[in-house]
PDB file of N, CA and C in Angstrom:
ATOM      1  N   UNK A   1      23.306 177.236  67.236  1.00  0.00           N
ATOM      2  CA  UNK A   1      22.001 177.744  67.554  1.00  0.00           C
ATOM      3  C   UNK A   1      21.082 176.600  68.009  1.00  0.00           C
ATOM      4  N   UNK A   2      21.354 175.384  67.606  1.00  0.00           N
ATOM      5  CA  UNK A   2      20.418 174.437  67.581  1.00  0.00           C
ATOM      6  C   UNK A   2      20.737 173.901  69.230  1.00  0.00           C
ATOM      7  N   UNK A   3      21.888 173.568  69.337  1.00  0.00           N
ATOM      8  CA  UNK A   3      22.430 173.568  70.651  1.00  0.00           C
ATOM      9  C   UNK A   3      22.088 173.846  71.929  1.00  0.00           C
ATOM     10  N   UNK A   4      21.996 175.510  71.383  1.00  0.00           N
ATOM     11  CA  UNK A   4      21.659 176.712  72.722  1.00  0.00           C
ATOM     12  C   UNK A   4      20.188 176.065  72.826  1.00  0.00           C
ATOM     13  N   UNK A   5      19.141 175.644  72.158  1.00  0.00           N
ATOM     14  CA  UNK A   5      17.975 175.550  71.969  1.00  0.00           C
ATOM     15  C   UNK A   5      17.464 173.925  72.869  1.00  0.00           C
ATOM     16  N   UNK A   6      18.409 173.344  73.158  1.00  0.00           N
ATOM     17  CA  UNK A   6      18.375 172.043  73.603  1.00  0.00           C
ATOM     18  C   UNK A   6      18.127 171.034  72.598  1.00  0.00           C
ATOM     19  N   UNK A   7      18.505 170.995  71.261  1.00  0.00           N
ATOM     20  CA  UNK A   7      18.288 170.028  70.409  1.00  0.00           C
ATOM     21  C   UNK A   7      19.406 169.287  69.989  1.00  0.00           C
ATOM     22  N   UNK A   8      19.502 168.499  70.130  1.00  0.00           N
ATOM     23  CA  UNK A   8      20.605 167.243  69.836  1.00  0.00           C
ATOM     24  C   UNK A   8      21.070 167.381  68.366  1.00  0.00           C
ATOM     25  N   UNK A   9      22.219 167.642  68.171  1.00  0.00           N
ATOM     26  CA  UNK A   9      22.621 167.348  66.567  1.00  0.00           C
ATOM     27  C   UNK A   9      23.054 166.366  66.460  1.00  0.00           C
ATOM     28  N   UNK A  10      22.893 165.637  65.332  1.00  0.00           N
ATOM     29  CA  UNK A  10      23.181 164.261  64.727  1.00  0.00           C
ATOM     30  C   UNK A  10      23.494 164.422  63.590  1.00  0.00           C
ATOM     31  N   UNK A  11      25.113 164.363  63.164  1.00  0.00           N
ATOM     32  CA  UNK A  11      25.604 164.639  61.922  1.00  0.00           C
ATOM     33  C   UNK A  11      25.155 162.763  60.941  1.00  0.00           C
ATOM     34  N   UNK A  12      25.134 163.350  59.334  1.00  0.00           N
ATOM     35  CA  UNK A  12      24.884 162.294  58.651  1.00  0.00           C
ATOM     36  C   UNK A  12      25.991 161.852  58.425  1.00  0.00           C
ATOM     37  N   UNK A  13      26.300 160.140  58.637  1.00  0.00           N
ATOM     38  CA  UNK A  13      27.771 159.631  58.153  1.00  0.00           C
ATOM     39  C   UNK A  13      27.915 160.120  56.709  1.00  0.00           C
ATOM     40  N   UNK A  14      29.548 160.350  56.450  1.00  0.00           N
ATOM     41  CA  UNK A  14      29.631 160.781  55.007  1.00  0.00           C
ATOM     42  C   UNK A  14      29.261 160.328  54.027  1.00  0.00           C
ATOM     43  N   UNK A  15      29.177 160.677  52.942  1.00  0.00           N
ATOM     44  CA  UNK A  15      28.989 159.941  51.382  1.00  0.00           C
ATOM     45  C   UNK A  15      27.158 159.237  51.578  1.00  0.00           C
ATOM     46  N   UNK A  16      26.686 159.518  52.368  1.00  0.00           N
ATOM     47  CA  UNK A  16      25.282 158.655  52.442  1.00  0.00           C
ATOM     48  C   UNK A  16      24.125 159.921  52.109  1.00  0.00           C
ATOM     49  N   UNK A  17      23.901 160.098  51.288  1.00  0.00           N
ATOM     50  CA  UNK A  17      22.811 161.041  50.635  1.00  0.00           C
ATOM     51  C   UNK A  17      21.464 161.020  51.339  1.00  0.00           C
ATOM     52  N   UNK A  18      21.269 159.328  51.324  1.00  0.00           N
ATOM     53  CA  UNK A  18      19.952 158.968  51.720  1.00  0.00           C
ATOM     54  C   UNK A  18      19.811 158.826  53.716  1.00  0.00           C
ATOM     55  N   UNK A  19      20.636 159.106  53.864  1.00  0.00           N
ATOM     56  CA  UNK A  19      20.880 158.523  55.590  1.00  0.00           C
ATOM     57  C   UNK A  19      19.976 159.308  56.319  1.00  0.00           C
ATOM     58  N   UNK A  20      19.558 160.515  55.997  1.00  0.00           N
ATOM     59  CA  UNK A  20      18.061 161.453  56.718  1.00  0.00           C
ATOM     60  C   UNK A  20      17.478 161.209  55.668  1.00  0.00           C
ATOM     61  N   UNK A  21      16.726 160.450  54.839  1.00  0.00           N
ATOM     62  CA  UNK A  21      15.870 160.601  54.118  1.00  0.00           C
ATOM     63  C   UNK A  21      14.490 160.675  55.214  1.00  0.00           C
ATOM     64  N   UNK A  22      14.563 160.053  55.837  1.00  0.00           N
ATOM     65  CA  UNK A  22      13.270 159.582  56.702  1.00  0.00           C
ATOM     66  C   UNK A  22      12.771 160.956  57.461  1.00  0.00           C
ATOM     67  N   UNK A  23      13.736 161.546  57.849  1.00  0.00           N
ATOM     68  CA  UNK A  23      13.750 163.102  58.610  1.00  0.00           C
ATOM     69  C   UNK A  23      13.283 164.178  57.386  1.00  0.00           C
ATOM     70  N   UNK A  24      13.892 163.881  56.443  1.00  0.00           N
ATOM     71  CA  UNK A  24      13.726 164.837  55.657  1.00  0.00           C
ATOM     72  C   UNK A  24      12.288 164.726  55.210  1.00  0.00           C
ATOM     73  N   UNK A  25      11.831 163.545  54.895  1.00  0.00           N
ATOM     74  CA  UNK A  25      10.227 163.233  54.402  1.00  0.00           C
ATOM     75  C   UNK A  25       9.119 163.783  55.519  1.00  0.00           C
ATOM     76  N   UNK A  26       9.831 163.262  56.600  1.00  0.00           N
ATOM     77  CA  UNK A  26       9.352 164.085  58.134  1.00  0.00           C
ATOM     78  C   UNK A  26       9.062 165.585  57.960  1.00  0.00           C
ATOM     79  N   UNK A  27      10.145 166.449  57.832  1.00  0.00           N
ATOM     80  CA  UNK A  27       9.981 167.683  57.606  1.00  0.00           C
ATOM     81  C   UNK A  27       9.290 168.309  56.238  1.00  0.00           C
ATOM     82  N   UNK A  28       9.365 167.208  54.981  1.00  0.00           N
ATOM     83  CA  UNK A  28       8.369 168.071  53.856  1.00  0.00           C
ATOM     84  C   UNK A  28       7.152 167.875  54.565  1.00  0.00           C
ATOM     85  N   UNK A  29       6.445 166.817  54.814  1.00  0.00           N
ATOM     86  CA  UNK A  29       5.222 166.676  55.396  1.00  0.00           C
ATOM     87  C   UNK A  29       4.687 167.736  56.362  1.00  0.00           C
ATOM     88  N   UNK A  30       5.469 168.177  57.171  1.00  0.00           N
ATOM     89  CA  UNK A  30       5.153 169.191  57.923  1.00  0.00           C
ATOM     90  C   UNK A  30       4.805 170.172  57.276  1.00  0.00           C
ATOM     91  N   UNK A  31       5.696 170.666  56.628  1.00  0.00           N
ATOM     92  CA  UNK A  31       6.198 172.213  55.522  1.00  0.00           C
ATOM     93  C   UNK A  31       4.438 172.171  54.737  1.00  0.00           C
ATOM     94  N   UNK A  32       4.568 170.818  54.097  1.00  0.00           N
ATOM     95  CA  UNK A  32       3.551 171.159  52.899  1.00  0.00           C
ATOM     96  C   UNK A  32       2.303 170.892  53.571  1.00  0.00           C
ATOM     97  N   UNK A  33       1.704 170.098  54.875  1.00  0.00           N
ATOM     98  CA  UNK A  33       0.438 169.859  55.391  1.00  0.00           C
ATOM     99  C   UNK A  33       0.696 170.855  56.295  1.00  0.00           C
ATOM    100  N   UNK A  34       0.958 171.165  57.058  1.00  0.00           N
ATOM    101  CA  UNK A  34       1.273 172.179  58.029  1.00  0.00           C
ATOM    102  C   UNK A  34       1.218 173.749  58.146  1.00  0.00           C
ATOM    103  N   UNK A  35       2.578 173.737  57.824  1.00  0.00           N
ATOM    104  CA  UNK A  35       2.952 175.203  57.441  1.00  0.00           C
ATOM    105  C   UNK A  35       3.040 176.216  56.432  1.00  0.00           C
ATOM    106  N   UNK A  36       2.357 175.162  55.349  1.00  0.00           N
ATOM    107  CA  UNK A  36       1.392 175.903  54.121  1.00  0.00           C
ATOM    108  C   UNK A  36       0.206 176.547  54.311  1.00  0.00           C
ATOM    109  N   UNK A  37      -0.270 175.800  55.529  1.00  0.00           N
ATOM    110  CA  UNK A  37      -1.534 176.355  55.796  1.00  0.00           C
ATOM    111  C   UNK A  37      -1.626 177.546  57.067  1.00  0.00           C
ATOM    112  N   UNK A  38      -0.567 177.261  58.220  1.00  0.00           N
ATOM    113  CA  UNK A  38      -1.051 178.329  59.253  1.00  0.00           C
ATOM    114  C   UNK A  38       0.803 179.181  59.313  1.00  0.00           C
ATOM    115  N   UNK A  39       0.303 180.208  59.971  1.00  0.00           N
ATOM    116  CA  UNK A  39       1.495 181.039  59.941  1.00  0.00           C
ATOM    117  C   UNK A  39       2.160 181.234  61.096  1.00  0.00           C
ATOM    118  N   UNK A  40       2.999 180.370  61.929  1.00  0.00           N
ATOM    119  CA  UNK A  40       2.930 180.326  63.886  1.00  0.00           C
ATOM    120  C   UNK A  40       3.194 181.554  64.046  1.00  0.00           C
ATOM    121  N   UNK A  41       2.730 181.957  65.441  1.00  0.00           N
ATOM    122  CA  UNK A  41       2.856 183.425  65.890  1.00  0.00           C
ATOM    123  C   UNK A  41       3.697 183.742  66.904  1.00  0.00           C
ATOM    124  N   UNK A  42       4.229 182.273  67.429  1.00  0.00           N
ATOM    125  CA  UNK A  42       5.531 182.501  67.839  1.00  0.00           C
ATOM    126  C   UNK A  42       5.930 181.326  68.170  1.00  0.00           C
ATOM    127  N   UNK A  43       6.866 181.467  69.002  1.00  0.00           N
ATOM    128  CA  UNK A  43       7.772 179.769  68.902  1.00  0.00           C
ATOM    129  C   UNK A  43       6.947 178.876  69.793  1.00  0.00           C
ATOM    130  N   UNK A  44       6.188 179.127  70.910  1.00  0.00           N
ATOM    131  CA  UNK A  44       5.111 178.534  71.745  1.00  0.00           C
ATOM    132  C   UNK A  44       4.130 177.930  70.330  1.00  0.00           C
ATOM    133  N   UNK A  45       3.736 178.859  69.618  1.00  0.00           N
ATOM    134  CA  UNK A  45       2.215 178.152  68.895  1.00  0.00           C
ATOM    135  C   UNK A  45       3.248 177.340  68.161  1.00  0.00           C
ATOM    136  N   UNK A  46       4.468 177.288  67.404  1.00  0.00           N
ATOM    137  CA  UNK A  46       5.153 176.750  66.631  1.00  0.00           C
ATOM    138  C   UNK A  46       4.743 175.387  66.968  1.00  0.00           C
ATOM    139  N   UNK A  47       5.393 175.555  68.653  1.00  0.00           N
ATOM    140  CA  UNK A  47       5.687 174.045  69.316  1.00  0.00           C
ATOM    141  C   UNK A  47       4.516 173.503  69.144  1.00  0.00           C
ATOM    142  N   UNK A  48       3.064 173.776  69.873  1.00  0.00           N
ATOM    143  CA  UNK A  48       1.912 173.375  70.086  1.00  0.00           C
ATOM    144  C   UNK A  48       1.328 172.730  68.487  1.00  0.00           C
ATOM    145  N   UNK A  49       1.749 173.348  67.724  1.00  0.00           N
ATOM    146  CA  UNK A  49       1.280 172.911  66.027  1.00  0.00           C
ATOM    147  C   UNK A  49       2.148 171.673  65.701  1.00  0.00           C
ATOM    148  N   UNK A  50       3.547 171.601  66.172  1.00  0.00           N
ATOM    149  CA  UNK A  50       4.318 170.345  65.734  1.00  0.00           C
ATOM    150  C   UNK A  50       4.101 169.578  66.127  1.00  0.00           C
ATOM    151  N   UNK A  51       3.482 169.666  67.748  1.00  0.00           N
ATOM    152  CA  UNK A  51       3.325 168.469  68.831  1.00  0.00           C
ATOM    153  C   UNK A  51       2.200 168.070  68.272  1.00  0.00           C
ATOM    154  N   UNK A  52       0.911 168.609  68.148  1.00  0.00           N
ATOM    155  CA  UNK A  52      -0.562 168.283  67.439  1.00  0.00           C
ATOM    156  C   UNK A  52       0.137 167.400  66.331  1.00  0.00           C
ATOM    157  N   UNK A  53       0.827 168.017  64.972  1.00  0.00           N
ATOM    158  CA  UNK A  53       0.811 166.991  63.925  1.00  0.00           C
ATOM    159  C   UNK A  53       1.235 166.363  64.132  1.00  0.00           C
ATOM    160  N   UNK A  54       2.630 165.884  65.030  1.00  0.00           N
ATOM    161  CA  UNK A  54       3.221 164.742  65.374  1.00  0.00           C
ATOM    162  C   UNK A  54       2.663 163.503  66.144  1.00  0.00           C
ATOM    163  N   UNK A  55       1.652 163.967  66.942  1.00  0.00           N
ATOM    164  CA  UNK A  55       0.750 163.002  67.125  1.00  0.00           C
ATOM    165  C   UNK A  55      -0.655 162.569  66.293  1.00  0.00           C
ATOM    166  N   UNK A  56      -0.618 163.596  64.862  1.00  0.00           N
ATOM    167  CA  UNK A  56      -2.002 163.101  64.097  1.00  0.00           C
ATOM    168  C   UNK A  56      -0.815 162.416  62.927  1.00  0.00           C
ATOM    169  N   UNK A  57       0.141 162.793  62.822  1.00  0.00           N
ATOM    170  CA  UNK A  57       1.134 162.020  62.454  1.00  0.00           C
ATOM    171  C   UNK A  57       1.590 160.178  62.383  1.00  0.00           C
ATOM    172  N   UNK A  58       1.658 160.065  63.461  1.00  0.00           N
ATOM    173  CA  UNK A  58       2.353 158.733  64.248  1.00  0.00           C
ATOM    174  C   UNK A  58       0.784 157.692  64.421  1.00  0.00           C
ATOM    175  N   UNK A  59      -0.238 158.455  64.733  1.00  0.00           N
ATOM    176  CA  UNK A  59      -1.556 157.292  64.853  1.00  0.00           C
ATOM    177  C   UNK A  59      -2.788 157.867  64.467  1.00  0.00           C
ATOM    178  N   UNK A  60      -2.958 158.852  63.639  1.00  0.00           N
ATOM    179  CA  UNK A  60      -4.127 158.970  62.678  1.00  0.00           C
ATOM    180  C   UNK A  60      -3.416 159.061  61.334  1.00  0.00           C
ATOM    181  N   UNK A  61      -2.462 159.079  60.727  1.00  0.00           N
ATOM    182  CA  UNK A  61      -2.271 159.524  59.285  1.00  0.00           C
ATOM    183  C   UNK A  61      -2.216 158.083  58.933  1.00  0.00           C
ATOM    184  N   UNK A  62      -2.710 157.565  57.644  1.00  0.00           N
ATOM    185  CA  UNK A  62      -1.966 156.426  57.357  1.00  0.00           C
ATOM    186  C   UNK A  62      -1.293 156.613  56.304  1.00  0.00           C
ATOM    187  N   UNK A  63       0.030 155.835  56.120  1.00  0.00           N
ATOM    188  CA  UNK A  63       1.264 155.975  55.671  1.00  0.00           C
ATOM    189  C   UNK A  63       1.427 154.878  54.194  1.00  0.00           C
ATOM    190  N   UNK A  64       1.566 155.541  52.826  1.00  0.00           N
ATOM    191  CA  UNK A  64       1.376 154.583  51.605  1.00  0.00           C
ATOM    192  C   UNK A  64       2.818 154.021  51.852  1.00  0.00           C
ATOM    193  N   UNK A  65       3.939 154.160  52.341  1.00  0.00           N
ATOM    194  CA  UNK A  65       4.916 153.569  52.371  1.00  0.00           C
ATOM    195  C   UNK A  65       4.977 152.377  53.581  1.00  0.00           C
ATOM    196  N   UNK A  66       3.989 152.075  54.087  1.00  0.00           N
ATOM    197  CA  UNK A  66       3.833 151.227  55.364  1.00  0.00           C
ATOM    198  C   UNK A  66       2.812 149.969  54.656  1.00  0.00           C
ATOM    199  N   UNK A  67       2.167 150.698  53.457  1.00  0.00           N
ATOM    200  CA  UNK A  67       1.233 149.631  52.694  1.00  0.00           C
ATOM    201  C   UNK A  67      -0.413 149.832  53.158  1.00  0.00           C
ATOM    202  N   UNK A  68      -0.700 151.118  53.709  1.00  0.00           N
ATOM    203  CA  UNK A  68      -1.873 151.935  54.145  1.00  0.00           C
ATOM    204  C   UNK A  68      -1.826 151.653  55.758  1.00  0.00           C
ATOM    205  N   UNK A  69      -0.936 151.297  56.782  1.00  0.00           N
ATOM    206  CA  UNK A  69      -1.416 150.947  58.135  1.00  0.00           C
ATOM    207  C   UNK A  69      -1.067 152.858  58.797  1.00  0.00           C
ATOM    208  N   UNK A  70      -1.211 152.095  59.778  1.00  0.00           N
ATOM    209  CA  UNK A  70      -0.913 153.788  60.591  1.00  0.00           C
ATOM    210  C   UNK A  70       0.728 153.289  61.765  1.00  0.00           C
ATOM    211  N   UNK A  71       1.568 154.007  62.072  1.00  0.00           N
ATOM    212  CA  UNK A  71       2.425 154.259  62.747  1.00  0.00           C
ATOM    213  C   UNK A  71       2.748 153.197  63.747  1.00  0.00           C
ATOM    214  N   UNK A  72       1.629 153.898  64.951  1.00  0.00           N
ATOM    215  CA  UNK A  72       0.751 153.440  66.057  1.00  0.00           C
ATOM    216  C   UNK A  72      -0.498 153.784  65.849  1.00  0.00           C
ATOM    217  N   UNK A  73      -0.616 152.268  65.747  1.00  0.00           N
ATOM    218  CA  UNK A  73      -2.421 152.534  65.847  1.00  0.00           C
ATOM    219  C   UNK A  73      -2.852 152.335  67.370  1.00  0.00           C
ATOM    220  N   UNK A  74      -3.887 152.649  67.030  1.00  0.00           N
ATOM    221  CA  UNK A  74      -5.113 152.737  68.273  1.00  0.00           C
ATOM    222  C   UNK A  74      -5.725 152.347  68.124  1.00  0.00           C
ATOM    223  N   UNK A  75      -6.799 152.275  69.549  1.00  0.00           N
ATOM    224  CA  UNK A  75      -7.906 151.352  69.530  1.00  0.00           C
ATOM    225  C   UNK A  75      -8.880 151.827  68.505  1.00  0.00           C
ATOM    226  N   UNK A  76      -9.088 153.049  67.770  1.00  0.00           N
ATOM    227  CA  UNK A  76     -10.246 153.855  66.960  1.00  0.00           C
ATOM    228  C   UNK A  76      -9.610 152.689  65.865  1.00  0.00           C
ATOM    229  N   UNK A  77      -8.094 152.986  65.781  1.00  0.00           N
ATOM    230  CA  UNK A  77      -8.187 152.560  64.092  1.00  0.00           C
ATOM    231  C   UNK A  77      -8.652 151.188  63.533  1.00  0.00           C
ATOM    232  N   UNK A  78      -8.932 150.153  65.267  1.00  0.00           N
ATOM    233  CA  UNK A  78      -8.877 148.667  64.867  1.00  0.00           C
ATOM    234  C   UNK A  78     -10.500 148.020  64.756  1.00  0.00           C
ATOM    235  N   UNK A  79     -11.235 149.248  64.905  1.00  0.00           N
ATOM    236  CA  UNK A  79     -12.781 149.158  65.304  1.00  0.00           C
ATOM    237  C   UNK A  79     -13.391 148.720  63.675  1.00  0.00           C
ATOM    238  N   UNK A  80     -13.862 147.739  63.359  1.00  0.00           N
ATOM    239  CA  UNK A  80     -14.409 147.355  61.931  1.00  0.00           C
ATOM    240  C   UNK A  80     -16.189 147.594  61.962  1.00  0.00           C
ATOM    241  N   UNK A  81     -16.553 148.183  63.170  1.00  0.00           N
ATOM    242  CA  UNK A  81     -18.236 148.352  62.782  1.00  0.00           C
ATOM    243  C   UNK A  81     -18.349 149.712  63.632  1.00  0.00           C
ATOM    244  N   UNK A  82     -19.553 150.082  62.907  1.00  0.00           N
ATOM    245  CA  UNK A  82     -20.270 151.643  63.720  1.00  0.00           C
ATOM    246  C   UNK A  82     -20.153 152.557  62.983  1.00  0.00           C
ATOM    247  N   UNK A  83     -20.725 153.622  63.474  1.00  0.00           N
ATOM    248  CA  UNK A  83     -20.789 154.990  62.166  1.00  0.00           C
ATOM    249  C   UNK A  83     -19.886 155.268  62.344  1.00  0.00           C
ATOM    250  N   UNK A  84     -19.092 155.967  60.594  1.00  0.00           N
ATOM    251  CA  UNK A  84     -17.937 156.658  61.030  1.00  0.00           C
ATOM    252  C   UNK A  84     -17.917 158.007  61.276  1.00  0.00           C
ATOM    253  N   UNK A  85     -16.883 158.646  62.002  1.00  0.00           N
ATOM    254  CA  UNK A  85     -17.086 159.743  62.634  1.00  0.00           C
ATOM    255  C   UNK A  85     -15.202 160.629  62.339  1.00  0.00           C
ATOM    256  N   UNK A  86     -15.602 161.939  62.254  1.00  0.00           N
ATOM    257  CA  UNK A  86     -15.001 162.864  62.126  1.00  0.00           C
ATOM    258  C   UNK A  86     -13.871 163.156  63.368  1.00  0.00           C
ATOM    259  N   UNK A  87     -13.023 163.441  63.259  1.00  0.00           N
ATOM    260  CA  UNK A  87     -12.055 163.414  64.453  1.00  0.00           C
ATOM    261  C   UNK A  87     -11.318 164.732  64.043  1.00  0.00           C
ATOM    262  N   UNK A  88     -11.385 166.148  64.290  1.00  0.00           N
ATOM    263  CA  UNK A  88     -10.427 167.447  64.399  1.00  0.00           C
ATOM    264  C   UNK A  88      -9.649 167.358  65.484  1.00  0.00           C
ATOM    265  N   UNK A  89      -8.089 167.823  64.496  1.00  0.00           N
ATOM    266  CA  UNK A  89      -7.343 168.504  65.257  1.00  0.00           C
ATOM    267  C   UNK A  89      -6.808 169.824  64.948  1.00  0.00           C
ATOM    268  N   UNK A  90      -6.295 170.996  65.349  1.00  0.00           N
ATOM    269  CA  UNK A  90      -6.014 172.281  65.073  1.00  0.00           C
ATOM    270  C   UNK A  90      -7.010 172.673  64.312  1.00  0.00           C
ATOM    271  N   UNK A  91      -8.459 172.852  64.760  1.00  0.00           N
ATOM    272  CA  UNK A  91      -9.423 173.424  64.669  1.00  0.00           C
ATOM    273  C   UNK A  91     -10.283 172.954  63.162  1.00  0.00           C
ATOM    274  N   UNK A  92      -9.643 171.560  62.933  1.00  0.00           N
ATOM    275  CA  UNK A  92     -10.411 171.045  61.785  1.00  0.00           C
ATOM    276  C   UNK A  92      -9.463 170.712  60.233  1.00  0.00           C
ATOM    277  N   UNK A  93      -7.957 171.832  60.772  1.00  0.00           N
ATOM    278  CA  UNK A  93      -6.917 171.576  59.860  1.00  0.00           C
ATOM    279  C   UNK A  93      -6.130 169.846  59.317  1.00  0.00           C
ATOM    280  N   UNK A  94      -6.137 169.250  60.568  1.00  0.00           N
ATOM    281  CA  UNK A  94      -6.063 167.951  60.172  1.00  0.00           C
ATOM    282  C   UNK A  94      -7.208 167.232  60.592  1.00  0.00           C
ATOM    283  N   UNK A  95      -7.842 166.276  59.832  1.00  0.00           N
ATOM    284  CA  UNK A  95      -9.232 165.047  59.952  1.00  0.00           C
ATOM    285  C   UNK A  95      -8.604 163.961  59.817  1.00  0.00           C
ATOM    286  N   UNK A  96      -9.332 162.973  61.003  1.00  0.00           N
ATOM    287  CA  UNK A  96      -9.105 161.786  61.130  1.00  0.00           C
ATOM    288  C   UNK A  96     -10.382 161.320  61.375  1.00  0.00           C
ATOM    289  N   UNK A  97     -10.824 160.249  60.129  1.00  0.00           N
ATOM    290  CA  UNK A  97     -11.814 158.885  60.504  1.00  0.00           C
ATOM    291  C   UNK A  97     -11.878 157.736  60.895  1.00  0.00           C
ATOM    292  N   UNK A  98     -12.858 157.459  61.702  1.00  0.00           N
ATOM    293  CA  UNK A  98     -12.676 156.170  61.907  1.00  0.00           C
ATOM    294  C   UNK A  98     -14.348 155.758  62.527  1.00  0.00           C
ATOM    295  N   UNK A  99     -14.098 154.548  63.352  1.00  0.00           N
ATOM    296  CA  UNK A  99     -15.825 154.272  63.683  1.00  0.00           C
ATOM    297  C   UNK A  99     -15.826 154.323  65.130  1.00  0.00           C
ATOM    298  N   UNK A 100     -17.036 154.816  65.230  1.00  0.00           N
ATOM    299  CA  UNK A 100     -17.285 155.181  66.784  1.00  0.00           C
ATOM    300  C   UNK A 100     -17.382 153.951  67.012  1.00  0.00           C
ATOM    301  N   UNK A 101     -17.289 153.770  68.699  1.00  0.00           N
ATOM    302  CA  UNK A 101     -17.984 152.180  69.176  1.00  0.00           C
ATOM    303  C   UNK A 101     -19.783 152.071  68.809  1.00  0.00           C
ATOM    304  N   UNK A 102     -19.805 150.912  68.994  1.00  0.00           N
ATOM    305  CA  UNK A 102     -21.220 150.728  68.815  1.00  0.00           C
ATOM    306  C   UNK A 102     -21.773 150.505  70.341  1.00  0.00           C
TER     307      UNK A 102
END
């Protein structure tokens, strides 16, 4: 099924428990920030909701296993003066701060 769908399978070498851990942490994050909260209405909004978190993901979330940095950061995240300001995505479901320019 995954196949027909154009998605690449990548089996885990044997005996390695931990070898998707990183995918798998990937996908609770989704499940529990995500898809706890909205209900997709079809496989289009699905996509449009994964693509949004995957990019508030990768350079607005910051990550306690990275030691608080972000993914990819950006120019917002490297700004040390100015008011800080509110950043929505999916209508306010995920927030990102940081400081406007001055």
């Amino acid at each position: 099924m995954l196949r027909a769908c154009g998605t690449e399978v990548l089996l885990t070498p044997p005996r390695q428990p931990v070898a998707n851990a990183y995918a798998e942490r990937f996908v609770l994050s989704v499940r529990s920030e995500l898809l706890s909260r909205v209900i997709p209405l079809s496989e289009a909004h699905l996509r449009r909701l994964i693509t949004e978190y995957f990019a508030h993901y990768n350079s607005e979330r910051y990550h306690q296993g990275l030691g608080g940095k972000l993914i990819e950061p950006t120019e917002l995240a490297s700004r040390t003066s100015g008011r800080v300001v509110c950043r929505k995505r999916l209508g306010g479901l995920l927030r990102y701060y940081h400081r406007a320019a001055a």
